[in-house]
PDB file of N, CA and C in Angstrom:
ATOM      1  N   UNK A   1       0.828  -1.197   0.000  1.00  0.00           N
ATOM      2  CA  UNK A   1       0.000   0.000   0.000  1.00  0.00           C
ATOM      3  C   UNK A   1       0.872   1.261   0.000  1.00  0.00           C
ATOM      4  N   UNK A   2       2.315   1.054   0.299  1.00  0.00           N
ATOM      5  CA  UNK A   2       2.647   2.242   0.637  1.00  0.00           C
ATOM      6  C   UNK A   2       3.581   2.430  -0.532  1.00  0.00           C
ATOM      7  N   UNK A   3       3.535   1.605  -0.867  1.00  0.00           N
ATOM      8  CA  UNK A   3       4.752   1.747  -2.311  1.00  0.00           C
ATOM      9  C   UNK A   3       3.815   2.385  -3.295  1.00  0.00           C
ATOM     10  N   UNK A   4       2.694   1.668  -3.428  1.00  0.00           N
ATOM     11  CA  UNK A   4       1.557   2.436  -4.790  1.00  0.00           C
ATOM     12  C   UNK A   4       1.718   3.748  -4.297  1.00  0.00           C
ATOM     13  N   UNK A   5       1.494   3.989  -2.689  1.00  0.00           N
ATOM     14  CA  UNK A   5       1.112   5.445  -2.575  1.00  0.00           C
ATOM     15  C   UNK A   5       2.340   6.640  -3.146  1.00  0.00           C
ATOM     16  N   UNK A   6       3.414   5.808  -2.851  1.00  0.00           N
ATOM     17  CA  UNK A   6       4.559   6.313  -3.049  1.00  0.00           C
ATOM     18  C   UNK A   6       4.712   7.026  -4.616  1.00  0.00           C
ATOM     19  N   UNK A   7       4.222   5.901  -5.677  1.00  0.00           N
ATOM     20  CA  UNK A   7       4.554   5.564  -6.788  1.00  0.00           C
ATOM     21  C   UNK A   7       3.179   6.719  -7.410  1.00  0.00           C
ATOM     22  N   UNK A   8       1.889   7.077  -6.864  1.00  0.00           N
ATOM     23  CA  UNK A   8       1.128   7.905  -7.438  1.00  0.00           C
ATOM     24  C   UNK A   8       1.451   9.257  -7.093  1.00  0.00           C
ATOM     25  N   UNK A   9       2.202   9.714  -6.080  1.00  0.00           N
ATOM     26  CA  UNK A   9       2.885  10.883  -5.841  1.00  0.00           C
ATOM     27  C   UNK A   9       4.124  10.844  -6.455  1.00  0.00           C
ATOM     28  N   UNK A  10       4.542  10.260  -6.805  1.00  0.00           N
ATOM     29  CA  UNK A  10       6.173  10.723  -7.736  1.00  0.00           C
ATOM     30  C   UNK A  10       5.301  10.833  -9.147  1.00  0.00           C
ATOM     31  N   UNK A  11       4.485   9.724  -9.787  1.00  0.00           N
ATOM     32  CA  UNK A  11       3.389  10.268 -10.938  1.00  0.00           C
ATOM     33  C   UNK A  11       2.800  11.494 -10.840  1.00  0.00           C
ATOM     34  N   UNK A  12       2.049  12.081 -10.075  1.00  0.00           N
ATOM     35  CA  UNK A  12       1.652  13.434 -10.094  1.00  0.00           C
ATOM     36  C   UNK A  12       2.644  14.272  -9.657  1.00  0.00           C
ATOM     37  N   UNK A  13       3.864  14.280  -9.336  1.00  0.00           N
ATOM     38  CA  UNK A  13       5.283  14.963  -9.495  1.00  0.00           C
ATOM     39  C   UNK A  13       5.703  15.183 -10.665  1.00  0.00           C
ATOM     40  N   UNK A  14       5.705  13.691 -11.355  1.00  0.00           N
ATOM     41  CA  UNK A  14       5.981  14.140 -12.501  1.00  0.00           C
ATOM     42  C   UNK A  14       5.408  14.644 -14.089  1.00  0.00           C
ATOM     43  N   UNK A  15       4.264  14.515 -13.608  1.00  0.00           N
ATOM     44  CA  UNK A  15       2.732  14.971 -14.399  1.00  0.00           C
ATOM     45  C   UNK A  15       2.875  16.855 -14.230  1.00  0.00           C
ATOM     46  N   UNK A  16       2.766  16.811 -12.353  1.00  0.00           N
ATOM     47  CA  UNK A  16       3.522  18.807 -12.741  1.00  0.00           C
ATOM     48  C   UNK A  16       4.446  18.991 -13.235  1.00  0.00           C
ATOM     49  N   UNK A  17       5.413  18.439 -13.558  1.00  0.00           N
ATOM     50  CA  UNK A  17       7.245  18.529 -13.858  1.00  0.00           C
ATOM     51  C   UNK A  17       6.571  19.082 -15.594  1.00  0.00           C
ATOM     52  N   UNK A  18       6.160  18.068 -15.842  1.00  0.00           N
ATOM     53  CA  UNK A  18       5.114  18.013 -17.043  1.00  0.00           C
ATOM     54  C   UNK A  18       4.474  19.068 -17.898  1.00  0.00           C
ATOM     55  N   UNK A  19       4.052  19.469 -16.846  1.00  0.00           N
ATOM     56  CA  UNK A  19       2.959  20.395 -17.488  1.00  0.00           C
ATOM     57  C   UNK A  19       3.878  21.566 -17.496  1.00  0.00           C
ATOM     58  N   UNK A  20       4.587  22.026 -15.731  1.00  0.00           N
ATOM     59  CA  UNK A  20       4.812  22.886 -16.227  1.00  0.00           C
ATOM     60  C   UNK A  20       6.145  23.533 -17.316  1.00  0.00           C
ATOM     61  N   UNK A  21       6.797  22.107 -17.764  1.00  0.00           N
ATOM     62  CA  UNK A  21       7.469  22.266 -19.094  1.00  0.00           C
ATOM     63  C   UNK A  21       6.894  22.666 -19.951  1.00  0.00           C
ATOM     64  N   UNK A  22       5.874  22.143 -20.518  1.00  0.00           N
ATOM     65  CA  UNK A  22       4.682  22.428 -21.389  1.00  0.00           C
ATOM     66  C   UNK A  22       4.304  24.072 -21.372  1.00  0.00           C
ATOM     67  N   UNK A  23       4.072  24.268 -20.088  1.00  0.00           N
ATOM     68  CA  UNK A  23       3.933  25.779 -20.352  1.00  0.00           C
ATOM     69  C   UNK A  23       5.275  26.707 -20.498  1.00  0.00           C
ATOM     70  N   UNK A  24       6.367  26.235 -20.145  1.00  0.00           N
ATOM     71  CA  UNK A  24       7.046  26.993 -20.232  1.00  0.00           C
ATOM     72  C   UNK A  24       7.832  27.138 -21.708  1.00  0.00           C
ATOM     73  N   UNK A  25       7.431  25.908 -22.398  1.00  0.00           N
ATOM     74  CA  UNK A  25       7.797  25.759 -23.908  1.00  0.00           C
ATOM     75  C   UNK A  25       7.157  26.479 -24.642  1.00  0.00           C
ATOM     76  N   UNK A  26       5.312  26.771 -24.081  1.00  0.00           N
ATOM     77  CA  UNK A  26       4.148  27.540 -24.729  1.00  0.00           C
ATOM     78  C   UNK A  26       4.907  28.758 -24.598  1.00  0.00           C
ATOM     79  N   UNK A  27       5.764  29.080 -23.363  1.00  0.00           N
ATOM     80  CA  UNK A  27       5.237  30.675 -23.450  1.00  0.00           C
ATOM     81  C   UNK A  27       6.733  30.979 -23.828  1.00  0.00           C
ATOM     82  N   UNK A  28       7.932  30.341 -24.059  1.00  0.00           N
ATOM     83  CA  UNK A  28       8.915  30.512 -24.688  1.00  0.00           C
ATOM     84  C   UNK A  28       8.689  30.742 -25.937  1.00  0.00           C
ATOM     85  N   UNK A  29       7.665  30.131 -26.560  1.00  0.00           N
ATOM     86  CA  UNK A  29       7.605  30.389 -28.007  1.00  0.00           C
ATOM     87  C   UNK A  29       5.891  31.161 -28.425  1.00  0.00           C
ATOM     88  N   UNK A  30       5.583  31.816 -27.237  1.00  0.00           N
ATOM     89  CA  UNK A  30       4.891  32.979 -27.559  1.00  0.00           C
ATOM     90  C   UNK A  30       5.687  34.254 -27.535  1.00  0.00           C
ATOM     91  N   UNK A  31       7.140  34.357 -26.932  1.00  0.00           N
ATOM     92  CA  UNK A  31       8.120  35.334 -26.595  1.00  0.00           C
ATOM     93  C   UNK A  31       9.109  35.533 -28.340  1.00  0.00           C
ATOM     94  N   UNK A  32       9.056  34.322 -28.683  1.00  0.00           N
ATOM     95  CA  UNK A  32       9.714  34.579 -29.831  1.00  0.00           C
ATOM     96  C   UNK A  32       9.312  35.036 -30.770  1.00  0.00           C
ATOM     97  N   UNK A  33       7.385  34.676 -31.127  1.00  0.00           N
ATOM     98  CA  UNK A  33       6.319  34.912 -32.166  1.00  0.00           C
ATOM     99  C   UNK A  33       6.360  36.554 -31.990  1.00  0.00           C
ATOM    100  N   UNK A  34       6.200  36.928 -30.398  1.00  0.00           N
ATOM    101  CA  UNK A  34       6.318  38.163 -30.391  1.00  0.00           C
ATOM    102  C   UNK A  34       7.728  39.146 -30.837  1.00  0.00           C
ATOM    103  N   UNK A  35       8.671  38.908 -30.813  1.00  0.00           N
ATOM    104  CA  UNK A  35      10.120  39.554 -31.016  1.00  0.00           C
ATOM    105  C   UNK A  35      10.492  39.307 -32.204  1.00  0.00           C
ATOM    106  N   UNK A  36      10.180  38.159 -32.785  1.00  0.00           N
ATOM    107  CA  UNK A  36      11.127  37.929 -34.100  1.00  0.00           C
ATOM    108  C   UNK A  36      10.700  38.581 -35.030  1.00  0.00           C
ATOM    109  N   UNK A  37      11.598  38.695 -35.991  1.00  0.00           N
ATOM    110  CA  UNK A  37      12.065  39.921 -37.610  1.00  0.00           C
ATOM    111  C   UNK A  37      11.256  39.097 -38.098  1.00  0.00           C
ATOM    112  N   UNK A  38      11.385  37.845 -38.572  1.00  0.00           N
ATOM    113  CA  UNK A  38       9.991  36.904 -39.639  1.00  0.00           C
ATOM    114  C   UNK A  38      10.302  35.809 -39.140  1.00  0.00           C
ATOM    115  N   UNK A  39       9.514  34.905 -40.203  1.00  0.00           N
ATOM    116  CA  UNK A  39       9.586  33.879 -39.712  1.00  0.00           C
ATOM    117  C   UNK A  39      10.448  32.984 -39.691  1.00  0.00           C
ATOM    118  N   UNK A  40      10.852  31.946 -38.976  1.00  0.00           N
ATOM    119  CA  UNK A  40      11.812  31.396 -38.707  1.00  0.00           C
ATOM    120  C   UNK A  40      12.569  32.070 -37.425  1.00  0.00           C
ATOM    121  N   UNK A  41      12.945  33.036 -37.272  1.00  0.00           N
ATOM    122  CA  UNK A  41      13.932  34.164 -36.378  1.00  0.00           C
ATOM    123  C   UNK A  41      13.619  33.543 -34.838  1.00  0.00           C
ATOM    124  N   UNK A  42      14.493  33.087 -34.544  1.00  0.00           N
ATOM    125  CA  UNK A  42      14.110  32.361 -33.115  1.00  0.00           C
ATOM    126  C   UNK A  42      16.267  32.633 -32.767  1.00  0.00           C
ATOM    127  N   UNK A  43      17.054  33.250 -33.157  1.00  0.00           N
ATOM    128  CA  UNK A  43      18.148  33.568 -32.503  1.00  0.00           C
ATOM    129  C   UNK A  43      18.854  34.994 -32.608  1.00  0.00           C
ATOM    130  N   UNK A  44      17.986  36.160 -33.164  1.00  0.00           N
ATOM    131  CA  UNK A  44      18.280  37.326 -33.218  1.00  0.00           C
ATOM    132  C   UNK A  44      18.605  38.118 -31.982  1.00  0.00           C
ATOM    133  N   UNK A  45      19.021  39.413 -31.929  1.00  0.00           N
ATOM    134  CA  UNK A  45      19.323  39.602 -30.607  1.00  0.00           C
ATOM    135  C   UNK A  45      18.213  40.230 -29.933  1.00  0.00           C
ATOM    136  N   UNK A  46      16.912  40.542 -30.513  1.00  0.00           N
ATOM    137  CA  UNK A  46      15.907  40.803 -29.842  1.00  0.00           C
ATOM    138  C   UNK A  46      15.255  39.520 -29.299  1.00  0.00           C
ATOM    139  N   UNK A  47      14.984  38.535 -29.986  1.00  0.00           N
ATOM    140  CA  UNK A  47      14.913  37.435 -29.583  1.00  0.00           C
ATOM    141  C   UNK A  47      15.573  36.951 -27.909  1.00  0.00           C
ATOM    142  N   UNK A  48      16.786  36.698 -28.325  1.00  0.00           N
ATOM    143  CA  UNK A  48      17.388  36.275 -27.078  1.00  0.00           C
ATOM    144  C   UNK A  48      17.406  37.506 -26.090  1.00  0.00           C
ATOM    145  N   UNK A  49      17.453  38.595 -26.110  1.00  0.00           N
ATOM    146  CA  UNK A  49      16.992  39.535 -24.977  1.00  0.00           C
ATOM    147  C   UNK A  49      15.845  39.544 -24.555  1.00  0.00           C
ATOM    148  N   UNK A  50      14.867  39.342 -25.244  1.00  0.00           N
ATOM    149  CA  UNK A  50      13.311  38.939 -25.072  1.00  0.00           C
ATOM    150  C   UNK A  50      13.204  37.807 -23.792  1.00  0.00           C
ATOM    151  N   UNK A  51      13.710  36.285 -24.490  1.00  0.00           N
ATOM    152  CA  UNK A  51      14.341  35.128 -23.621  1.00  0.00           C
ATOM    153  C   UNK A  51      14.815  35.635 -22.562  1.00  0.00           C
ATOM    154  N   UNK A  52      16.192  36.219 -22.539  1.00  0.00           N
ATOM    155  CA  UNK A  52      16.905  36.285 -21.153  1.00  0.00           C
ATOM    156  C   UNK A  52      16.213  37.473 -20.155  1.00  0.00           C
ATOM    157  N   UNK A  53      15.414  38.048 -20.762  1.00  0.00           N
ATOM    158  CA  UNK A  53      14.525  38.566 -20.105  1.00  0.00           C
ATOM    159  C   UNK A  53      13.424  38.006 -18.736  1.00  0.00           C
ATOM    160  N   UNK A  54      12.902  37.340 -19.477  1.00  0.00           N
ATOM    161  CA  UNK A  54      11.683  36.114 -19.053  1.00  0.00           C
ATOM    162  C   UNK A  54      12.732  34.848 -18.104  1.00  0.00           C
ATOM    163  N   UNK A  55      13.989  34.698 -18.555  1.00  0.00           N
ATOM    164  CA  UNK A  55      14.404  34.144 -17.320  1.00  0.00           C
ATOM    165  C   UNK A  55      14.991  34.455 -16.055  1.00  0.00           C
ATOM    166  N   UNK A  56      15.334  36.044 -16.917  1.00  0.00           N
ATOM    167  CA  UNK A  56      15.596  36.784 -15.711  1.00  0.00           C
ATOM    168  C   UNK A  56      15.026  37.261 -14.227  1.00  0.00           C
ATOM    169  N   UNK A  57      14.052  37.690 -15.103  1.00  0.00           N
ATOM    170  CA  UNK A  57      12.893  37.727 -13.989  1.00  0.00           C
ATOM    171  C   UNK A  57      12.213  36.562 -13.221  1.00  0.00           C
ATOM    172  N   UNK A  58      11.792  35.382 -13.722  1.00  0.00           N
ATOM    173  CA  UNK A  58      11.860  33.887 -13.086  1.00  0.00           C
ATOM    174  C   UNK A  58      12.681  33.947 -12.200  1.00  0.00           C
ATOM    175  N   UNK A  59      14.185  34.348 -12.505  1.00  0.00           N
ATOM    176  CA  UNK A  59      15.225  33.272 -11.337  1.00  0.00           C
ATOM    177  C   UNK A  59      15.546  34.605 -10.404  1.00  0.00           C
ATOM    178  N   UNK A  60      14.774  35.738 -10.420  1.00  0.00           N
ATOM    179  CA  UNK A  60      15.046  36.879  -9.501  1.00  0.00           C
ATOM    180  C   UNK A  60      13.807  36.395  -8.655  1.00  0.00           C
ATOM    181  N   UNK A  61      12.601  36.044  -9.055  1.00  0.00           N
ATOM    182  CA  UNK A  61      11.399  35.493  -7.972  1.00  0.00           C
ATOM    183  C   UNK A  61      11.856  34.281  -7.085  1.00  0.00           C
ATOM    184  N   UNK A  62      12.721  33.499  -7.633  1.00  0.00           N
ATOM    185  CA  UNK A  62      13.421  32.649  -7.015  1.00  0.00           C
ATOM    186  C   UNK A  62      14.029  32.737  -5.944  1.00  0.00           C
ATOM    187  N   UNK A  63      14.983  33.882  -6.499  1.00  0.00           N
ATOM    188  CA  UNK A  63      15.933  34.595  -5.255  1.00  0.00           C
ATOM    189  C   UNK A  63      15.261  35.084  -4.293  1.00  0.00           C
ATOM    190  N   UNK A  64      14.508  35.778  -4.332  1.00  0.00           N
ATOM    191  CA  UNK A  64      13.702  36.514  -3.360  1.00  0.00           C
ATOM    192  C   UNK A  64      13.440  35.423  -2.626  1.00  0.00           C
ATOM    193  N   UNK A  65      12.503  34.012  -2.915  1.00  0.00           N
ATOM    194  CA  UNK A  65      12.222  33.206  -1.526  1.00  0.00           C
ATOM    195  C   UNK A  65      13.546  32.341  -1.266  1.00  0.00           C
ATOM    196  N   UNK A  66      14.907  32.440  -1.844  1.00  0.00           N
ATOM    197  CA  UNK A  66      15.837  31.420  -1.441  1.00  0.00           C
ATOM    198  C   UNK A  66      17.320  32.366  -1.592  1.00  0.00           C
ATOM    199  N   UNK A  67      17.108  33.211  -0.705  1.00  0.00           N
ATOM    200  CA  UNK A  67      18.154  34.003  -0.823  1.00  0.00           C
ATOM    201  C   UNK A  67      19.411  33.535  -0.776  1.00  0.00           C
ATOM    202  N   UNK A  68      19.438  32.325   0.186  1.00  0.00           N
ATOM    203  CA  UNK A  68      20.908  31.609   0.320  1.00  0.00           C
ATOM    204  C   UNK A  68      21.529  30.683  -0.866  1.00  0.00           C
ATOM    205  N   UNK A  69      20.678  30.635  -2.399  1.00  0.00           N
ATOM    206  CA  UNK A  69      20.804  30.201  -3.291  1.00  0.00           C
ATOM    207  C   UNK A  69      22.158  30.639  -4.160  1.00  0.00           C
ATOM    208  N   UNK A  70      23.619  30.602  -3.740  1.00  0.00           N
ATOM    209  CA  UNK A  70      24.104  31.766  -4.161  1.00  0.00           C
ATOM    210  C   UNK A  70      24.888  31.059  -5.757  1.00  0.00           C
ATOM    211  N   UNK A  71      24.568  29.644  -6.157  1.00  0.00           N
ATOM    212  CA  UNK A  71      24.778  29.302  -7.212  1.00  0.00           C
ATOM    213  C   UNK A  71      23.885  30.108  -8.402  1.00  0.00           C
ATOM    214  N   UNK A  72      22.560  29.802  -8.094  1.00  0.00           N
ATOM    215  CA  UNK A  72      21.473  30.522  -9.098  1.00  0.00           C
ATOM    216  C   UNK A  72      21.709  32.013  -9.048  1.00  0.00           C
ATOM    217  N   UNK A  73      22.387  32.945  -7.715  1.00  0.00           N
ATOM    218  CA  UNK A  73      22.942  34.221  -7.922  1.00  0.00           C
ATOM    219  C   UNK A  73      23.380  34.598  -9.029  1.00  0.00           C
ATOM    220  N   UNK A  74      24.848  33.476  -9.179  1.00  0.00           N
ATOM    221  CA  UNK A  74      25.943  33.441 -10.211  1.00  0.00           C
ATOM    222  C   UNK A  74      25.434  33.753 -11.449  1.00  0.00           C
ATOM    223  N   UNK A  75      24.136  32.791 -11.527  1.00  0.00           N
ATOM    224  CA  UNK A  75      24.296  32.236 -13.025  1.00  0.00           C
ATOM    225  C   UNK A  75      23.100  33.685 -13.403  1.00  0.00           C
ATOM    226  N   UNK A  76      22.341  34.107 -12.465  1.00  0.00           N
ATOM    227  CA  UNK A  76      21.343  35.501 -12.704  1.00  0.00           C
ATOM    228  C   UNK A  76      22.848  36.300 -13.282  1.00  0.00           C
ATOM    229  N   UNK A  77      23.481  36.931 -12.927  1.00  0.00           N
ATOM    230  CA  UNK A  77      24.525  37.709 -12.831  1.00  0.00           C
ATOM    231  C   UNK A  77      25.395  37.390 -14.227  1.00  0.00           C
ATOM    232  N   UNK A  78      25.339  35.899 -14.424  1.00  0.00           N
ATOM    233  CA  UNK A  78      26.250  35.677 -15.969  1.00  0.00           C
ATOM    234  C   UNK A  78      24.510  36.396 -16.904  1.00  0.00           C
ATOM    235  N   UNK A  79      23.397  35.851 -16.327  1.00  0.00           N
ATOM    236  CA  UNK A  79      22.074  36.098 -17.701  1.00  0.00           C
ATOM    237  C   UNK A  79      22.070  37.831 -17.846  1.00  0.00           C
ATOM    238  N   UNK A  80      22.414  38.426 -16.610  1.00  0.00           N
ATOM    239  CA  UNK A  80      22.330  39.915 -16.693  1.00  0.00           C
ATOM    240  C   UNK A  80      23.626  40.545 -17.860  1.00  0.00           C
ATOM    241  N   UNK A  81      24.523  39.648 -17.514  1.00  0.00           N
ATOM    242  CA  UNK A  81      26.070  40.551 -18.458  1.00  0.00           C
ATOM    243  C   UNK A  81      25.640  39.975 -19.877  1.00  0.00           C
ATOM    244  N   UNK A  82      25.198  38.752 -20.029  1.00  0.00           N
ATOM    245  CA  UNK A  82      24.976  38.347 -21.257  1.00  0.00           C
ATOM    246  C   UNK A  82      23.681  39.264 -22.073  1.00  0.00           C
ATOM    247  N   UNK A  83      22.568  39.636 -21.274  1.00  0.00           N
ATOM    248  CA  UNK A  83      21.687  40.829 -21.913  1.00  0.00           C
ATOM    249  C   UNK A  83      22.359  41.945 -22.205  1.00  0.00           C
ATOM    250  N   UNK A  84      22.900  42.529 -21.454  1.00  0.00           N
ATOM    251  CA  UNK A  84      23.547  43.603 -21.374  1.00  0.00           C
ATOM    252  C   UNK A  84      24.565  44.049 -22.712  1.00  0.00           C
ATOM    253  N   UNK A  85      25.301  42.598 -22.977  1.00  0.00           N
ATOM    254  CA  UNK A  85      26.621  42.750 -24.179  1.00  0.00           C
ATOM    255  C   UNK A  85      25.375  42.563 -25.227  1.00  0.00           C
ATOM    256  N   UNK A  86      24.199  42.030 -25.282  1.00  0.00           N
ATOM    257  CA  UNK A  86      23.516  42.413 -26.232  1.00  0.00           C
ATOM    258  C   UNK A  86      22.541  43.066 -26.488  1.00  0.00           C
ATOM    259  N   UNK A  87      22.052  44.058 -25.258  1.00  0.00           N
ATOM    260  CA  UNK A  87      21.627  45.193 -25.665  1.00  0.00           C
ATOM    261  C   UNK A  87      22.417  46.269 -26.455  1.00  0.00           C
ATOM    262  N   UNK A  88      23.897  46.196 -25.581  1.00  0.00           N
ATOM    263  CA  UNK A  88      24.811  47.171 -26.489  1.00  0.00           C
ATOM    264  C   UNK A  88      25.233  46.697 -27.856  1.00  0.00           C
ATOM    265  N   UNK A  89      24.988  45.750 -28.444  1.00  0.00           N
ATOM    266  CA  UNK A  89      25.696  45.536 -29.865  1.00  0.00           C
ATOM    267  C   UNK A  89      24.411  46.321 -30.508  1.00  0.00           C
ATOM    268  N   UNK A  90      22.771  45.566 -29.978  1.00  0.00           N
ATOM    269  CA  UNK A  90      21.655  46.030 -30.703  1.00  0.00           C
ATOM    270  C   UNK A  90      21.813  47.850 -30.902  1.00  0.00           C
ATOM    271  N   UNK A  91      22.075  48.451 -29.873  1.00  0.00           N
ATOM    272  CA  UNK A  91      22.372  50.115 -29.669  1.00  0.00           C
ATOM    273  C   UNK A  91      23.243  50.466 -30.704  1.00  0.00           C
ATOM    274  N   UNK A  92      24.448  49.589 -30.994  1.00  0.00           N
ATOM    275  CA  UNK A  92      25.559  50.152 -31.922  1.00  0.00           C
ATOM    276  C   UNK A  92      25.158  49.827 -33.257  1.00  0.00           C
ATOM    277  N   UNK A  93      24.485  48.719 -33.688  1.00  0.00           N
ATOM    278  CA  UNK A  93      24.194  48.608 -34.824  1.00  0.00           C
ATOM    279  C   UNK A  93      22.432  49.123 -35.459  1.00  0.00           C
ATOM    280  N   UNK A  94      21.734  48.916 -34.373  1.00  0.00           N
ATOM    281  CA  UNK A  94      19.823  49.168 -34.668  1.00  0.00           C
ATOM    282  C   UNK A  94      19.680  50.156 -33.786  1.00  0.00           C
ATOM    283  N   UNK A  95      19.756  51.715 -33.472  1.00  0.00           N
ATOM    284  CA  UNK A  95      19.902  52.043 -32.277  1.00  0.00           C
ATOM    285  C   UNK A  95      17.668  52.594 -32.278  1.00  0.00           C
ATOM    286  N   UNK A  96      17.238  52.388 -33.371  1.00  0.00           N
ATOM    287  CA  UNK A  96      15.688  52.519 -33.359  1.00  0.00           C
ATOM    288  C   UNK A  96      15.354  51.014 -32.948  1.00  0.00           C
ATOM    289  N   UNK A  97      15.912  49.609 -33.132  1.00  0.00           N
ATOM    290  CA  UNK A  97      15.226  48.702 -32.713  1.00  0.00           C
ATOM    291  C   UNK A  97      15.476  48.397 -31.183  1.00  0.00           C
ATOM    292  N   UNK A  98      16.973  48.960 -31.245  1.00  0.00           N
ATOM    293  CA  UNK A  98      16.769  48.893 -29.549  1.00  0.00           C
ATOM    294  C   UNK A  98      16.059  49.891 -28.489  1.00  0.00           C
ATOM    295  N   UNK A  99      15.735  50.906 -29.310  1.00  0.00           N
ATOM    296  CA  UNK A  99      14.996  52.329 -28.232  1.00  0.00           C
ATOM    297  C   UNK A  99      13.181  51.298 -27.895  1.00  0.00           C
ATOM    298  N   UNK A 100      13.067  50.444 -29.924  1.00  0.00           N
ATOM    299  CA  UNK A 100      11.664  49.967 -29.353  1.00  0.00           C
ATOM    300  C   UNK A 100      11.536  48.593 -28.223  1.00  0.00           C
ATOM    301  N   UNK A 101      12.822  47.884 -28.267  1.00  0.00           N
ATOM    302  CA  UNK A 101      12.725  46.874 -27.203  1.00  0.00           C
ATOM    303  C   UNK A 101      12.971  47.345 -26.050  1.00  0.00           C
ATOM    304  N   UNK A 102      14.030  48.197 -25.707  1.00  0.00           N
ATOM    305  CA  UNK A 102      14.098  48.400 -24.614  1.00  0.00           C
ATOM    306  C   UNK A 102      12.404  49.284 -23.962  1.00  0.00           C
ATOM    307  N   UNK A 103      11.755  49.525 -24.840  1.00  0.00           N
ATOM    308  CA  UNK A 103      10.353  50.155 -24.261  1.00  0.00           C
ATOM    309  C   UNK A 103       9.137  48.968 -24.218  1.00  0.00           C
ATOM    310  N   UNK A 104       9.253  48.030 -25.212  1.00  0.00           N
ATOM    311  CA  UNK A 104       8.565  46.855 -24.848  1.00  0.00           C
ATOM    312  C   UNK A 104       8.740  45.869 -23.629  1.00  0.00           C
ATOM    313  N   UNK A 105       9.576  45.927 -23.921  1.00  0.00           N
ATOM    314  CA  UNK A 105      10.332  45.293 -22.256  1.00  0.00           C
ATOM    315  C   UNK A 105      10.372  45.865 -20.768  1.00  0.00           C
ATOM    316  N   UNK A 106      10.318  47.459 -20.897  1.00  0.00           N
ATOM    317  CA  UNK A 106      10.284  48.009 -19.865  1.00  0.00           C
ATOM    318  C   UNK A 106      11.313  47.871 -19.050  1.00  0.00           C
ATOM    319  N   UNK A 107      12.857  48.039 -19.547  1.00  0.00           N
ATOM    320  CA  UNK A 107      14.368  47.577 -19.095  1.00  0.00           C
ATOM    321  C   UNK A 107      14.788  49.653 -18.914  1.00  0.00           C
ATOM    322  N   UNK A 108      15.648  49.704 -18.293  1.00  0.00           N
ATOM    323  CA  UNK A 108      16.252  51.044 -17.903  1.00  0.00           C
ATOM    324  C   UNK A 108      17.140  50.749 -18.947  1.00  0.00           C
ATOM    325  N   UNK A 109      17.685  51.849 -19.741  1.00  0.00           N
ATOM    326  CA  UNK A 109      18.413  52.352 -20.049  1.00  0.00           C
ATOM    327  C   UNK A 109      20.166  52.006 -19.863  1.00  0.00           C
TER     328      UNK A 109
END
C-alpha cells in the first residue's frame, strides 16, 4: 500500500514537472512569435533579450524566496552581463530597434 502510494505521488510529481514544461515551452515560443524579424527568427538579438529577459525575472522570484541560493545568484549575474553585451551591440548597430525593445520590455536604459 505504501509503495503504490509512493509511486502515485512521484506520478503526479511528474505529471507537474510536465505540465509545467509544457507551459514553459508555450510561453517561450509565444516570446519569440512576439520579437522575431519573420519567420523562422528564433536567434536574433531581440529574440534572445526577449528570452533572457523572461528568465531573468523567473530566477530573480526565485531569489527573493531562497536568498541563500548563491549558485542561481551566479548564473542571474552571468544572464544579466549576457543581456547587457547584447543590448549594447543592438544600440551600436539598430539604435531605433533597440529604443523599441528596450520600451517593450520596460528595461532602464
Amino acid at each position: 500500500m505504501r509503495k503504490q502510494l509512493a509511486n502515485e505521488t512521484s506520478l503526479h510529481y511528474l505529471d507537474s514537472k510536465k505540465r509545467k514544461a509544457m507551459l514553459d515551452q508555450e510561453k517561450k515560443q509565444e516570446i519569440i512569435t512576439g520579437f522575431r524579424r519573420h519567420d523562422g527568427d528564433t536567434g536574433s538579438a531581440t529574440v534572445q533579450v526577449a528570452l533572457l529577459t523572461r528568465r531573468i525575472q523567473q530566477l530573480t522570484d526565485h531569489l527573493r524566496q531562497n536568498q541563500k541560493d548563491h549558485s542561481s545568484r551566479r548564473g542571474l549575474l552571468q544572464m544579466v552581463s549576457r543581456r547587457r553585451k547584447l543590448l549594447d551591440y543592438l544600440n551600436r548597430t539598430e539604435p531605433v530597434s533597440y529604443r523599441d525593445l528596450i520600451g517593450r520590455l520596460s528595461l532602464r536604459k
